[in-house]
Structures are given as C-alpha cells and as structure tokens.
N, C-alpha and C. Protein backbone atom coordinates (compact mmCIF):
# COMPACT_ATOMS: atom_id res chain seq x y z
N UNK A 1 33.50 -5.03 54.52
CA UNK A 1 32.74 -3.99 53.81
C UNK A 1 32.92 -4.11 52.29
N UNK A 2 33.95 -3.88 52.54
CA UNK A 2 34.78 -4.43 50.38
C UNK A 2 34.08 -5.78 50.01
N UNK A 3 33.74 -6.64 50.49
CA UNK A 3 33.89 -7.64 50.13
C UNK A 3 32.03 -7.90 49.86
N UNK A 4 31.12 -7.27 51.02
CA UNK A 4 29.79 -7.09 50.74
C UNK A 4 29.31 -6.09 49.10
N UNK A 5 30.47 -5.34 49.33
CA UNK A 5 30.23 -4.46 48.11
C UNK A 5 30.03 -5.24 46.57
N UNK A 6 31.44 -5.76 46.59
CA UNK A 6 32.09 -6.67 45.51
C UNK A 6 30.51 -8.07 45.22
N UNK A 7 29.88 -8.36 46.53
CA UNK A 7 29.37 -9.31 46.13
C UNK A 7 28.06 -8.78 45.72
N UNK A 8 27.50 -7.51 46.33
CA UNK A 8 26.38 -7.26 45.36
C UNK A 8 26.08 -6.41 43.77
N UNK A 9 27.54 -6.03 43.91
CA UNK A 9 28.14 -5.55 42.54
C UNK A 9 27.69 -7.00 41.51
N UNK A 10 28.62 -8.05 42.12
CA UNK A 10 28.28 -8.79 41.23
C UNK A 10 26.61 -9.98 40.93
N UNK A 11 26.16 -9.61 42.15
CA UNK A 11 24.53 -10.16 42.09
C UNK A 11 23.69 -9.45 40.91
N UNK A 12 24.64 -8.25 40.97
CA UNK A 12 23.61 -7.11 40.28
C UNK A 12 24.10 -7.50 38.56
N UNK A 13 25.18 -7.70 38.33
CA UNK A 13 25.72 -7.98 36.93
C UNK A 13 25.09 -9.72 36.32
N UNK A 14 24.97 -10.02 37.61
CA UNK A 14 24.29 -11.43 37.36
C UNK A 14 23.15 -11.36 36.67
N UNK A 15 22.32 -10.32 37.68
CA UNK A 15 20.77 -10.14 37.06
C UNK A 15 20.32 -9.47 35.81
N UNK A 16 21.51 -8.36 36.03
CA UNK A 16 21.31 -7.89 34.12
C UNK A 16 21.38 -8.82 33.44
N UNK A 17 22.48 -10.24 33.37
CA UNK A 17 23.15 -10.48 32.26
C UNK A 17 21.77 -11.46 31.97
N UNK A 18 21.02 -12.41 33.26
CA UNK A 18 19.71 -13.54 33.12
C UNK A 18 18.92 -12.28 32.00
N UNK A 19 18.13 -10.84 32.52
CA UNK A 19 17.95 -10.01 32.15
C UNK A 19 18.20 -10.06 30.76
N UNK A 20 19.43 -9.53 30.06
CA UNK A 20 19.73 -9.40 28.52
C UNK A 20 19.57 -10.90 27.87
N UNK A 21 19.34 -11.95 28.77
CA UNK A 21 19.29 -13.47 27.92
C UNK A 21 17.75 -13.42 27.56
N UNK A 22 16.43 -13.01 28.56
CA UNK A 22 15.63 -13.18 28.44
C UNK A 22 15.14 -11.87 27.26
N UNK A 23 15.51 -10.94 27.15
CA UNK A 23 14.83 -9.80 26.56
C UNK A 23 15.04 -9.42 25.35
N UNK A 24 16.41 -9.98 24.75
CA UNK A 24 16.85 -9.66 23.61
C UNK A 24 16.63 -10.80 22.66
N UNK A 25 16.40 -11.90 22.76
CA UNK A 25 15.91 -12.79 21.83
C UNK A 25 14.51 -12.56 21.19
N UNK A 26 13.54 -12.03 22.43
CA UNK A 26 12.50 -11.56 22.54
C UNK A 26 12.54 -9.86 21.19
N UNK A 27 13.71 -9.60 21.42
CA UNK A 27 13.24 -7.66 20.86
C UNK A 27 13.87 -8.73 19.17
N UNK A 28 15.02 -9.22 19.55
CA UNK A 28 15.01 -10.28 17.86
C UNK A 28 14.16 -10.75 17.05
N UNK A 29 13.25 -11.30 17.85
CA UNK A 29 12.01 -12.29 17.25
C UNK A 29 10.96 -10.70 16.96
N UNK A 30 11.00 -10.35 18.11
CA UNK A 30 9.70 -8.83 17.49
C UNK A 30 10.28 -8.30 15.87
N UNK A 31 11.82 -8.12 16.02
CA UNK A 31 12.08 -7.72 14.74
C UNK A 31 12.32 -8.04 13.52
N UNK A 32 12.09 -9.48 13.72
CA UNK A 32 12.13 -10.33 12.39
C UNK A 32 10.72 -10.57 11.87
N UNK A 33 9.99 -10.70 13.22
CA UNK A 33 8.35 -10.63 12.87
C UNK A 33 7.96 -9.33 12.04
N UNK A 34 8.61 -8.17 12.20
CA UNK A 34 7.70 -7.20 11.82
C UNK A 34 8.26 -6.96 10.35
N UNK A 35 9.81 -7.33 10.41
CA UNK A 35 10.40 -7.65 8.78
C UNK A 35 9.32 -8.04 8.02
N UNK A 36 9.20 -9.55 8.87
CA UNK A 36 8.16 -10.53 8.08
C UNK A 36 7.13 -9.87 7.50
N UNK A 37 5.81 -9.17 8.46
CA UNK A 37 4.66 -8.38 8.06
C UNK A 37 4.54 -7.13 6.91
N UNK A 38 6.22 -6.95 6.77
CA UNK A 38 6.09 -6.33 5.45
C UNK A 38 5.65 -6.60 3.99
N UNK A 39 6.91 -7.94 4.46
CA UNK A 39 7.26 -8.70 3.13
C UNK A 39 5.29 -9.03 3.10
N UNK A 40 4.58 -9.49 4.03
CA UNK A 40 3.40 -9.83 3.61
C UNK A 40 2.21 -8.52 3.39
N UNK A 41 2.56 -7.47 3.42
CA UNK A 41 2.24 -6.49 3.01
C UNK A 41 2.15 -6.36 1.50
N UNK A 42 3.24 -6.09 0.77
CA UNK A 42 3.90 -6.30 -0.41
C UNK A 42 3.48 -7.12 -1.16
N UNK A 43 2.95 -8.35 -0.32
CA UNK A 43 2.47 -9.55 -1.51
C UNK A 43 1.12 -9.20 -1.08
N UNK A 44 0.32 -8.61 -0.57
CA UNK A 44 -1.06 -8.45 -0.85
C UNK A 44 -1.77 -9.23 0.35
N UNK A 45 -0.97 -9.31 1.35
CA UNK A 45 -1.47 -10.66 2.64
C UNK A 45 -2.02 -9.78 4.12
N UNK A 46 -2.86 -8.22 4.04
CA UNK A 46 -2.64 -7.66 4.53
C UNK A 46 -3.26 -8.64 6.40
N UNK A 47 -3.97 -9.70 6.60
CA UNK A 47 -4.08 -10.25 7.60
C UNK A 47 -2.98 -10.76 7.95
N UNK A 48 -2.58 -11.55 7.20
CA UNK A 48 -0.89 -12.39 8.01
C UNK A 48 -0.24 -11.32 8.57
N UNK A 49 -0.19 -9.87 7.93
CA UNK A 49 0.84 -8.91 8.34
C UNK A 49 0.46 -8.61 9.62
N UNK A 50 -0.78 -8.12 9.79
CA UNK A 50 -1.21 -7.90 11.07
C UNK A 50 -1.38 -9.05 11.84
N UNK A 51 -1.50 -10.29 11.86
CA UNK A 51 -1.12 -10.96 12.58
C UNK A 51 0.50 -11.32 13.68
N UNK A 52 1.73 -10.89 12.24
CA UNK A 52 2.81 -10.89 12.31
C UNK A 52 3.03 -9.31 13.57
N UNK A 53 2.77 -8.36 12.82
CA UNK A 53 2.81 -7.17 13.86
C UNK A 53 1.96 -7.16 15.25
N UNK A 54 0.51 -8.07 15.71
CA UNK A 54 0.73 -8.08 17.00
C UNK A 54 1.09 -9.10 17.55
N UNK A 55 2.00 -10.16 16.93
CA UNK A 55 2.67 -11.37 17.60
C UNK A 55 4.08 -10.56 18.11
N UNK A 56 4.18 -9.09 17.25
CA UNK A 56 5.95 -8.83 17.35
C UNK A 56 5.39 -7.29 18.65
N UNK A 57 4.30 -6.84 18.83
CA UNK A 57 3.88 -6.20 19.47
C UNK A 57 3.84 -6.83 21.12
N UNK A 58 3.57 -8.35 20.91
CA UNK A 58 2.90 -8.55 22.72
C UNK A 58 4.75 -9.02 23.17
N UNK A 59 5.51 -9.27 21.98
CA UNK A 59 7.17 -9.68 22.21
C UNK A 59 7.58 -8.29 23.06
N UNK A 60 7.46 -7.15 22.65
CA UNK A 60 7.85 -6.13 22.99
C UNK A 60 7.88 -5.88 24.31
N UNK A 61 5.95 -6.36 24.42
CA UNK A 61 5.48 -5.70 25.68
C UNK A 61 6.52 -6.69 26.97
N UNK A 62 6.70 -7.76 26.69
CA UNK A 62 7.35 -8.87 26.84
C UNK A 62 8.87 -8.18 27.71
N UNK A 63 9.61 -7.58 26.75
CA UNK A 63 10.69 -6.87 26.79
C UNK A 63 10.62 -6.06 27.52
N UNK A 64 9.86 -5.07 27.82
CA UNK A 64 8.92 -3.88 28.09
C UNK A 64 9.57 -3.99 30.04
N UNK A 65 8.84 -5.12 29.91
CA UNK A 65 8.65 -6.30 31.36
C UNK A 65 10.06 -6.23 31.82
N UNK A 66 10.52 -6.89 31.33
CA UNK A 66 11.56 -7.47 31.59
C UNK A 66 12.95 -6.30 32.05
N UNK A 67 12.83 -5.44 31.37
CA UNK A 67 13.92 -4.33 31.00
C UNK A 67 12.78 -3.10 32.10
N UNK A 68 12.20 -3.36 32.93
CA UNK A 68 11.74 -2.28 34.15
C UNK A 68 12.57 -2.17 34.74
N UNK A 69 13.26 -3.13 35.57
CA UNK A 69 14.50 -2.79 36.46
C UNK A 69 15.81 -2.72 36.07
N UNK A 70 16.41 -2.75 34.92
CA UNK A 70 16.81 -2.38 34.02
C UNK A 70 16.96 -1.19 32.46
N UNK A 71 17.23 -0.26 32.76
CA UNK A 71 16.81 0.89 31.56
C UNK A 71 18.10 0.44 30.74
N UNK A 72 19.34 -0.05 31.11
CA UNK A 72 19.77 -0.14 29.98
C UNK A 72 19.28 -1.30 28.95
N UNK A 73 18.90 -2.24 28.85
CA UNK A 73 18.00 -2.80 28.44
C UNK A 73 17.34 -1.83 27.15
N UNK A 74 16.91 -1.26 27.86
CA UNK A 74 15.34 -0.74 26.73
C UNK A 74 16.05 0.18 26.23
N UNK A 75 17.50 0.87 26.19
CA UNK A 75 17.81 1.56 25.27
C UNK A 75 19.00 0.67 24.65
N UNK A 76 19.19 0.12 24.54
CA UNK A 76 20.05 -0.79 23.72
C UNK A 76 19.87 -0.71 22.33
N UNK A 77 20.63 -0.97 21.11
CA UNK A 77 20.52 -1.29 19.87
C UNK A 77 19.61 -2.15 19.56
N UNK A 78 19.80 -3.49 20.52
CA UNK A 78 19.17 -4.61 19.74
C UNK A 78 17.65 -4.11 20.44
N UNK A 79 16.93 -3.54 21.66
CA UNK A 79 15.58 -3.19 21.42
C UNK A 79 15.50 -2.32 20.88
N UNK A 80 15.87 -1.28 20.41
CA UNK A 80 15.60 0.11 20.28
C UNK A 80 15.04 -0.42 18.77
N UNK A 81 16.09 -1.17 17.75
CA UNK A 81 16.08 -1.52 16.07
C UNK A 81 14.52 -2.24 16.08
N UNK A 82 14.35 -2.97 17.60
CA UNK A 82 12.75 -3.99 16.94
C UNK A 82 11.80 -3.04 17.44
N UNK A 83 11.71 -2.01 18.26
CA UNK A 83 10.55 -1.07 18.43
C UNK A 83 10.84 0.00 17.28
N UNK A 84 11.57 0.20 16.83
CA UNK A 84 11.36 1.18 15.56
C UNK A 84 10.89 0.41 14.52
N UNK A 85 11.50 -0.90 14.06
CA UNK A 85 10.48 -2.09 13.38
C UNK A 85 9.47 -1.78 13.17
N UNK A 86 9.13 -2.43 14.12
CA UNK A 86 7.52 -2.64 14.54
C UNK A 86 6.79 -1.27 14.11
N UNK A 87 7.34 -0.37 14.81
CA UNK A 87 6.62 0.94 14.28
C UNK A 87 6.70 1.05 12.70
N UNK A 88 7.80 0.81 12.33
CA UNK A 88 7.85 1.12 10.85
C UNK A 88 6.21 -0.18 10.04
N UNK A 89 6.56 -0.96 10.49
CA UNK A 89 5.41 -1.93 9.98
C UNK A 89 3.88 -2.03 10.41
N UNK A 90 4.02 -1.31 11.36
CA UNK A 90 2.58 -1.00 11.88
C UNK A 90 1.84 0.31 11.40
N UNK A 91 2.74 1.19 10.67
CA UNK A 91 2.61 2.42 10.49
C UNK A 91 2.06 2.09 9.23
N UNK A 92 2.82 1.21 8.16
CA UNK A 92 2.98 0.97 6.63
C UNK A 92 1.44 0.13 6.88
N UNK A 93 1.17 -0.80 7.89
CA UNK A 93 0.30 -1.68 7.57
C UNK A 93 -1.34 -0.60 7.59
N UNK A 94 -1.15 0.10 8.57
CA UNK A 94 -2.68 1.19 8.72
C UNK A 94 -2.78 2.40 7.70
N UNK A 95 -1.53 2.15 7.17
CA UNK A 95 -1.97 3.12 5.66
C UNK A 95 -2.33 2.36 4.57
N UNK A 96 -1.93 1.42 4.18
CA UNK A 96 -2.75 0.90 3.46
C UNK A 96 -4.18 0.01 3.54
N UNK A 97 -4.29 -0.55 5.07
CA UNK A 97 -5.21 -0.94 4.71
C UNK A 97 -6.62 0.35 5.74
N UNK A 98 -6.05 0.83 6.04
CA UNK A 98 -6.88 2.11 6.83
C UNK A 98 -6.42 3.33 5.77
N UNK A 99 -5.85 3.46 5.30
CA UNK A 99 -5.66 5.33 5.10
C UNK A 99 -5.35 6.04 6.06
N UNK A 100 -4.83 6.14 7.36
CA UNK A 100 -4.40 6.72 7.82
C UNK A 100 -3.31 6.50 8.67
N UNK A 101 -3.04 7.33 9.68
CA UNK A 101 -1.91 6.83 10.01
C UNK A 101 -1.90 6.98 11.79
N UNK A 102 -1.59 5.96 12.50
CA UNK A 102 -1.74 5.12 13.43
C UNK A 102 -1.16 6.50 14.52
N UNK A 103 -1.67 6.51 15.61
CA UNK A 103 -0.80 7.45 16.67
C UNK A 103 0.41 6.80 17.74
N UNK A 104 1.31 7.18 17.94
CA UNK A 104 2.39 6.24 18.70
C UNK A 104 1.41 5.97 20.31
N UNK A 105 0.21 5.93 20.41
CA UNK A 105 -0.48 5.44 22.35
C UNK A 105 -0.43 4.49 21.39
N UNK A 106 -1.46 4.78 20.11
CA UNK A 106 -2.67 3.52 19.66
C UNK A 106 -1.32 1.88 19.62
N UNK A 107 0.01 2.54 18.78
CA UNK A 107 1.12 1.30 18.77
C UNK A 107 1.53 0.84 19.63
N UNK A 108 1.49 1.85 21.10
CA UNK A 108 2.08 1.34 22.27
C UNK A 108 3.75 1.63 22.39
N UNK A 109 4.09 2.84 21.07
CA UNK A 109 5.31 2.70 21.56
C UNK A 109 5.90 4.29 21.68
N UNK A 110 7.00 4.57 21.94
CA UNK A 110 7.65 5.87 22.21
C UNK A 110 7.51 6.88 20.79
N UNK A 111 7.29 8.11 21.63
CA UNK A 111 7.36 9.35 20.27
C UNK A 111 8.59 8.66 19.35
N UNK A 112 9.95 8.95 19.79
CA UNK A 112 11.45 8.83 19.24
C UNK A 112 11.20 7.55 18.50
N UNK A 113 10.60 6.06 18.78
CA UNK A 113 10.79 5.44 18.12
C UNK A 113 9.54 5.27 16.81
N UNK A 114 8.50 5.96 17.30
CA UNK A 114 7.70 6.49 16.38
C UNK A 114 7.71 7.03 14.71
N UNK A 115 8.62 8.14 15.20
CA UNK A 115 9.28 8.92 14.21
C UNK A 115 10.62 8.09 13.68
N UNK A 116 10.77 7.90 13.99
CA UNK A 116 12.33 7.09 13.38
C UNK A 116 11.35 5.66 12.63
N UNK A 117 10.48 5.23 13.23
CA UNK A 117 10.31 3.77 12.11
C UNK A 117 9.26 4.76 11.17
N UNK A 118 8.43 5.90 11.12
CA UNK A 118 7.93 6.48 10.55
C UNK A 118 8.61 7.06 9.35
N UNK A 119 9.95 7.74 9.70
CA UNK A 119 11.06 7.94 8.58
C UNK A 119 10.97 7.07 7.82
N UNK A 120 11.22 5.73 8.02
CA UNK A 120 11.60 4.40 6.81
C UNK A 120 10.65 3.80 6.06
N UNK A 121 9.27 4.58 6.24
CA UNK A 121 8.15 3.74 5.73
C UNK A 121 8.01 4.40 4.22
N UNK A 122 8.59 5.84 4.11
CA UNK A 122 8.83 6.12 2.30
C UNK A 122 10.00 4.90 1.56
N UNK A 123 10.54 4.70 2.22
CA UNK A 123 11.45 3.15 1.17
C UNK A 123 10.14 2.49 1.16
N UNK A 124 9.56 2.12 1.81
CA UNK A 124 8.09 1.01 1.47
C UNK A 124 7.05 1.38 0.49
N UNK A 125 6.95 2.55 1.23
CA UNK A 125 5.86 2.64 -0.10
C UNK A 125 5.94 2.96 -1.30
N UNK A 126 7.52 3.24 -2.09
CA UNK A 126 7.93 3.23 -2.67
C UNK A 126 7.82 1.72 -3.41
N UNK A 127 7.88 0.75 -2.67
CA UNK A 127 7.53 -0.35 -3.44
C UNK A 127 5.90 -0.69 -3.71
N UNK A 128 5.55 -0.17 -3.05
CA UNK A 128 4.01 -0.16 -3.27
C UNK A 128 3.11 0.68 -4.76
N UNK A 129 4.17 1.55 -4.74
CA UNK A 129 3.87 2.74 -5.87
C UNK A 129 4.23 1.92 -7.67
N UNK A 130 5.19 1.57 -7.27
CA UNK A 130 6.00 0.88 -8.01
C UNK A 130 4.80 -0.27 -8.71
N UNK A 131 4.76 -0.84 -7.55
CA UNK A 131 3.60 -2.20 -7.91
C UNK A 131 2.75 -1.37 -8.53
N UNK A 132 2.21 -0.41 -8.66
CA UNK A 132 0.81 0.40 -8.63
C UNK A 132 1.03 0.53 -10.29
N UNK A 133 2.30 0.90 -10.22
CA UNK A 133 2.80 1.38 -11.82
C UNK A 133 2.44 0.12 -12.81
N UNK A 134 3.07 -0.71 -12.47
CA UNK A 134 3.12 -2.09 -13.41
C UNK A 134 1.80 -2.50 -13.57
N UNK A 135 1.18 -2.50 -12.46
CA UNK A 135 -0.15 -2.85 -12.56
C UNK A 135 -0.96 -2.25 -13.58
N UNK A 136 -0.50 -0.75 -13.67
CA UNK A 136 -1.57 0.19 -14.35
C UNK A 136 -2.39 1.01 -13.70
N UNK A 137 -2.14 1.19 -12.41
CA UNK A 137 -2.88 2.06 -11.62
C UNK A 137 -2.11 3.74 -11.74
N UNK A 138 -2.69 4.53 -12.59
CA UNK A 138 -1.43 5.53 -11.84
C UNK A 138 -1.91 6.28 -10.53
N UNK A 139 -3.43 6.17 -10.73
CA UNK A 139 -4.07 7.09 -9.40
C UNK A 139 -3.55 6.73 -8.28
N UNK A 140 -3.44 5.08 -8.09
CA UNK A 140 -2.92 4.89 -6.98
C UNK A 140 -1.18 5.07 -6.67
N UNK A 141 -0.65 4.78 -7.64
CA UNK A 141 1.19 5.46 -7.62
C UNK A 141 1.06 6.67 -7.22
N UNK A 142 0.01 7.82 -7.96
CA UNK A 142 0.22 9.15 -7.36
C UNK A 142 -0.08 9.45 -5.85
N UNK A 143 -1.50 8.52 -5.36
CA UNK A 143 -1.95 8.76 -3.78
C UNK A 143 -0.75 8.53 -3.35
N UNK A 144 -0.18 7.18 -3.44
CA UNK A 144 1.17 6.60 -2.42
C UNK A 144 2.25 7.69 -2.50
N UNK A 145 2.39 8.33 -3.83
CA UNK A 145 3.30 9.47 -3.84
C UNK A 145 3.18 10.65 -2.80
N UNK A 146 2.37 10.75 -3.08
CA UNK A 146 1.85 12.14 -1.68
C UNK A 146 1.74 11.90 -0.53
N UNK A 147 1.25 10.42 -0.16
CA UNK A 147 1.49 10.20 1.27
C UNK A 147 3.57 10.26 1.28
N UNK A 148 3.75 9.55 0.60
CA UNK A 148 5.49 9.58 0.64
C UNK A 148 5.90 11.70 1.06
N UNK A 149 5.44 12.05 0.25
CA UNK A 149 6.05 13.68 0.41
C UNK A 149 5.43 13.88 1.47
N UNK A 150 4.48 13.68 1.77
CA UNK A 150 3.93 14.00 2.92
C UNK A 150 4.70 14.00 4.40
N UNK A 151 5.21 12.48 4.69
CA UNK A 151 6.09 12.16 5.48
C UNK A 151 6.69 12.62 5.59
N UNK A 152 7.93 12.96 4.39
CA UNK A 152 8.95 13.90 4.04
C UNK A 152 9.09 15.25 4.14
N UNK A 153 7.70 15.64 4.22
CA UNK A 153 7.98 17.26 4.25
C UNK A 153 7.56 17.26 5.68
N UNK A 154 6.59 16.62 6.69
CA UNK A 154 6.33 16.79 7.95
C UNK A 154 7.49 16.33 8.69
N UNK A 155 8.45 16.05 8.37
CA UNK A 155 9.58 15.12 9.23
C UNK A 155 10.81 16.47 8.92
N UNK A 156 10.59 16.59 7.73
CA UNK A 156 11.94 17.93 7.81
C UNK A 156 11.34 19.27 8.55
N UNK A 157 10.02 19.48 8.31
CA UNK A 157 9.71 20.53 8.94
C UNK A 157 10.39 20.59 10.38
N UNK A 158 9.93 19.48 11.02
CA UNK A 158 10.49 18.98 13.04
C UNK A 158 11.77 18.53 12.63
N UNK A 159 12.82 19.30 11.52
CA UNK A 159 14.10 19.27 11.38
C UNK A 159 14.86 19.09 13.01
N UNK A 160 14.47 20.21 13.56
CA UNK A 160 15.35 21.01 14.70
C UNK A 160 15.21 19.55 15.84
N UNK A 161 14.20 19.54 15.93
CA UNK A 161 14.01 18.26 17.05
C UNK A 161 14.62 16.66 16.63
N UNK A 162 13.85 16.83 15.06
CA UNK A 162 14.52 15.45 14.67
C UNK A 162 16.08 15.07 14.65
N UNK A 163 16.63 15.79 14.46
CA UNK A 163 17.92 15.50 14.11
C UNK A 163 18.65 15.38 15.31
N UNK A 164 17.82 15.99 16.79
CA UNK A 164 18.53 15.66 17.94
C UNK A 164 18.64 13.34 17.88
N UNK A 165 17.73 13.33 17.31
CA UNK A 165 17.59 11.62 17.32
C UNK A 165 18.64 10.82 16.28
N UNK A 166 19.54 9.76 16.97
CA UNK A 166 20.03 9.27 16.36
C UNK A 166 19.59 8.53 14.95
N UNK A 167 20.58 8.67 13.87
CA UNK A 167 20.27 8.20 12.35
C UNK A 167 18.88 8.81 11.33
N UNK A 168 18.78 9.67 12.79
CA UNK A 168 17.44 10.53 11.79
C UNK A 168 17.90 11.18 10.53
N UNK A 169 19.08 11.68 10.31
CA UNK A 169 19.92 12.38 9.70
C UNK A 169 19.66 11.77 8.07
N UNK A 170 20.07 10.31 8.39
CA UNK A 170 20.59 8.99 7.33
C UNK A 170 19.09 8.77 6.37
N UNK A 171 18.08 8.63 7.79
CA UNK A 171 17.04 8.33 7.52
C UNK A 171 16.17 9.15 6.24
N UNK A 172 16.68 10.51 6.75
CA UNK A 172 15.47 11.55 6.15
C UNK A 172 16.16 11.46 4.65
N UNK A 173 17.70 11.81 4.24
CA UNK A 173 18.11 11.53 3.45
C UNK A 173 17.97 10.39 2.82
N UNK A 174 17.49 9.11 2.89
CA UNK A 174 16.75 8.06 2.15
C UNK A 174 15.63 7.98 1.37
N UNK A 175 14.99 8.77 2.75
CA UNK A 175 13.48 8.88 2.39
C UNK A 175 13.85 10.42 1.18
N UNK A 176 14.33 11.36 1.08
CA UNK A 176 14.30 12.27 0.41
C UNK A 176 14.90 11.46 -1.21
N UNK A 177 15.53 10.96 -1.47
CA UNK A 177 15.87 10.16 -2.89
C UNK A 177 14.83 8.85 -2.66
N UNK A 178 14.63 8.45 -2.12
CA UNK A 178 13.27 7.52 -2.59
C UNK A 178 11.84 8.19 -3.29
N UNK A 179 11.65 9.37 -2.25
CA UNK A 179 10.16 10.11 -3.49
C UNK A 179 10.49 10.87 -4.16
N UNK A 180 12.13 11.24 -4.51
CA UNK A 180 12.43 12.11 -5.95
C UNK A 180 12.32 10.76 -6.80
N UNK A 181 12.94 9.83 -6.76
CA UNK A 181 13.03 8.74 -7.87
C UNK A 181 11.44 8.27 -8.04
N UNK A 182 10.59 8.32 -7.57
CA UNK A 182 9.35 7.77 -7.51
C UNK A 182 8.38 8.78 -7.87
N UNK A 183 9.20 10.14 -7.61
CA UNK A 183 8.14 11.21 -8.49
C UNK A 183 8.29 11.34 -9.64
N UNK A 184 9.54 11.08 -10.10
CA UNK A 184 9.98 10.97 -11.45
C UNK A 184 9.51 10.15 -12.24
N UNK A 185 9.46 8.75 -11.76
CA UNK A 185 8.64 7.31 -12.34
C UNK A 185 6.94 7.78 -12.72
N UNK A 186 6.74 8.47 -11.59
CA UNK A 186 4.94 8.69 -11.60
C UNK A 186 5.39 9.96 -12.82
N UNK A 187 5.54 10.79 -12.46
CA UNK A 187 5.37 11.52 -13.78
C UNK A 187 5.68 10.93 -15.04
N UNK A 188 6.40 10.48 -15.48
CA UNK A 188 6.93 10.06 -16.51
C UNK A 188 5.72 8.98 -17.30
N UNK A 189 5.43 8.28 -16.04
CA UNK A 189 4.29 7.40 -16.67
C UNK A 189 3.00 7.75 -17.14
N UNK A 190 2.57 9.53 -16.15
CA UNK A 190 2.12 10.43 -16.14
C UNK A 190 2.05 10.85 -18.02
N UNK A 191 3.16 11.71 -18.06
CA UNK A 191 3.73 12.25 -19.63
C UNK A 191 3.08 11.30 -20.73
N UNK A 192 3.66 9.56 -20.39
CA UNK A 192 3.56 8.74 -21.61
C UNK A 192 2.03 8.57 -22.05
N UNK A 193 1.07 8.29 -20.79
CA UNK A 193 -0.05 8.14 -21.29
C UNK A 193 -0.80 9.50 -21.83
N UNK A 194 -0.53 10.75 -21.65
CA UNK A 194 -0.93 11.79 -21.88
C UNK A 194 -0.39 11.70 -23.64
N UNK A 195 0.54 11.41 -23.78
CA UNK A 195 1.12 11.69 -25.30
C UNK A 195 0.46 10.31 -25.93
N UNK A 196 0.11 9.02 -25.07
CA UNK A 196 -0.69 8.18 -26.21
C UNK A 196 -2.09 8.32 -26.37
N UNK A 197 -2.84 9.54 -25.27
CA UNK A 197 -4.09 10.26 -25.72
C UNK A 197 -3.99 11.49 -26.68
N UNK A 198 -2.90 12.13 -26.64
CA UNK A 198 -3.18 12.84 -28.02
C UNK A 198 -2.65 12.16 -29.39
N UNK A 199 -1.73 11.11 -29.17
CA UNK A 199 -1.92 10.53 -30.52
C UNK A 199 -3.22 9.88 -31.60
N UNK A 200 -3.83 9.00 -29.87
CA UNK A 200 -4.55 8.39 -30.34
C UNK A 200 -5.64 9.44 -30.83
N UNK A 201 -5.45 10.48 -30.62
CA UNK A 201 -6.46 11.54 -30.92
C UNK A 201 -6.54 12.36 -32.38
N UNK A 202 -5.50 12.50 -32.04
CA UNK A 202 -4.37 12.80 -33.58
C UNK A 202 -4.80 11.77 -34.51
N UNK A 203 -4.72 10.62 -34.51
CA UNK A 203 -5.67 9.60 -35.46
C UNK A 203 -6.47 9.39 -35.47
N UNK A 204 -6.98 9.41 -34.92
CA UNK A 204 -8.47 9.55 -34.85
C UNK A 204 -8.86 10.84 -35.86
N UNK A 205 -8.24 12.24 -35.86
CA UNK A 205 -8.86 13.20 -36.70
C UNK A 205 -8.98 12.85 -37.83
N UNK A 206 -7.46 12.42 -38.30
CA UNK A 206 -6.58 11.96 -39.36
C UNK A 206 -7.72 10.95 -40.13
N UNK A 207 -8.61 9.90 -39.22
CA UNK A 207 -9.17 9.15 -39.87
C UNK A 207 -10.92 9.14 -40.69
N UNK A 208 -11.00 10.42 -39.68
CA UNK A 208 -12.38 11.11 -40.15
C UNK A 208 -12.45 12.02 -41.32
C-alpha cells in the first residue's frame, strides 16, 4: 500500500517538474518579449512592439496549456511577473497608438494581473512625456500627464481591493512620485514659455 502511494507521489512530482521545464522558459521568453516591445515603443517602433507583445501573448497562452493540470504553475513568480508584463506592455502599447485603454478579455489575461501591470505603465509614460518635453510638444506632455493621474487616481480609489494584491502597495507608491515629478516638469515648462510670451510681448511694446 505504502509503497503504491510513494510511487505515485513520485510520478506526480515527476510530472510537475517535465511541467515547470516546459512552462517557465516559455513565461521567461513572454517576459523578455514584452520588456522588448517597450523599449520599441519608446523609440517610436510602434509595429515591432506589437509584434513583440503577440509573440509574448501566444507564449503565455502556451503556459496557459501547460500549467491546466497544474495551478501551481500559473501562480508562481516566474508566470505571474510575464503576465503582468505583458499586460503592462499591451496596456502602454493601445494608449498610445489607440488612445485608449485595452480591457483585460480583449488581453486575454486576469483582472489581478491586469491591474498590477496597469499600475507600472505611469513609470512609462513618464518617459514618453519626457520625450514630449524635449521635443517641444507640451500639449502632448500634458495629455500623457492626465492619462498618468488618471491611472493613479482610479487605482487608489479601488484602494480597499487593491491592496488585497501583492506589491500593489510598492506599485501605487511609484506610480504616485512618477506623476508628481512629471507634473512638476510639465508645469514648469508650462511657467517658462508663458514668461517668454510676455516678454516677448513686453518688447514688442517697448519697440513700438
């Protein structure tokens, strides 16, 4: 009896472990892909990105598979970090090049990991705003600004729920000093050009 036990105890540890060989290289590669689709975000590549996000999307589904007869699997660190990824980069990629913002069916992935890669997308667009600045855009630093508060204030509102979710805590606090420092930048750049229209105005009287 002991000994039938012992051996499907260990059939069963067998199959997780084939299991974690096949699934986690897989949730790796989803999460380096969707790294990737940022960085090509950022440089202005918005096709490669989306290319990158559903190459790291069908990885998932991949995982998805694999981790059915298995749940510990699909809550693990190493999947849990590439489906919040992915969300975070799929989220960043349909706001800029859509304006809006993607629903967790349309991504294919969980509310929890939804909201959690949704948290991290104010560090992004923070670099986006940024670019906007240098460029000379301020209209567009200010849009990206408001979508940023936006996030921020809809994510603290679902305080009570969010914070039941791990690192939501860390998260929101990131995102909360990323659009103070970035509201500050936009205003400021805000202020300067306002004071080199009344100068230039100011001379202008001066010269008539």
């Amino acid at each position: 009896m002991l000994q039938e036990i012992i051996k499907k105890v260990t059939e069963h540890l067998r199959t997780l472990d084939e299991a974690r060989d096949r699934a986690y290289p897989k949730a790796r590669k989803a999460r380096t892909l969707s790294k990737q689709s940022i960085l090509k975000l950022h440089t202005g590549e918005p096709e490669k990105a989306q290319r990158l996000i559903s190459e790291a999307a069908n990885l998932l589904t991949e995982v998805r598979g694999v981790g059915e007869a298995f749940p510990g699997i699909q809550s693990s660190e190493t999947v849990v970090a590439a489906r919040q990824e992915y969300a975070e980069a799929a989220i960043l990629h349909s706001l800029i090049t859509l304006k809006k913002y993607p629903t967790p069916e349309e991504l294919g992935v969980e509310e929890t990991d939804y909201v959690l890669g949704l948290a991290d997308v104010p560090g992004e667009l923070r670099r986006q705003a940024l670019d906007s600045l240098r460029e000379g855009d301020l209209e567009a630093a200010e849009n990206i600004l408001e979508t940023m508060e936006e996030i921020y204030l809809y994510l603290v509102e679902a305080e009570e729920a969010s914070m039941m979710l791990k690192g939501m805590r860390r998260k929101l606090d990131v995102a909360r000093g990323v659009t103070e420092r970035t509201r500050a930048e936009v205003t400021a750049e805000a202020g300067r050009r306002r004071l080199s229209r009344e100068l230039g105005s100011f001379r202008y009287r001066l010269e008539l």
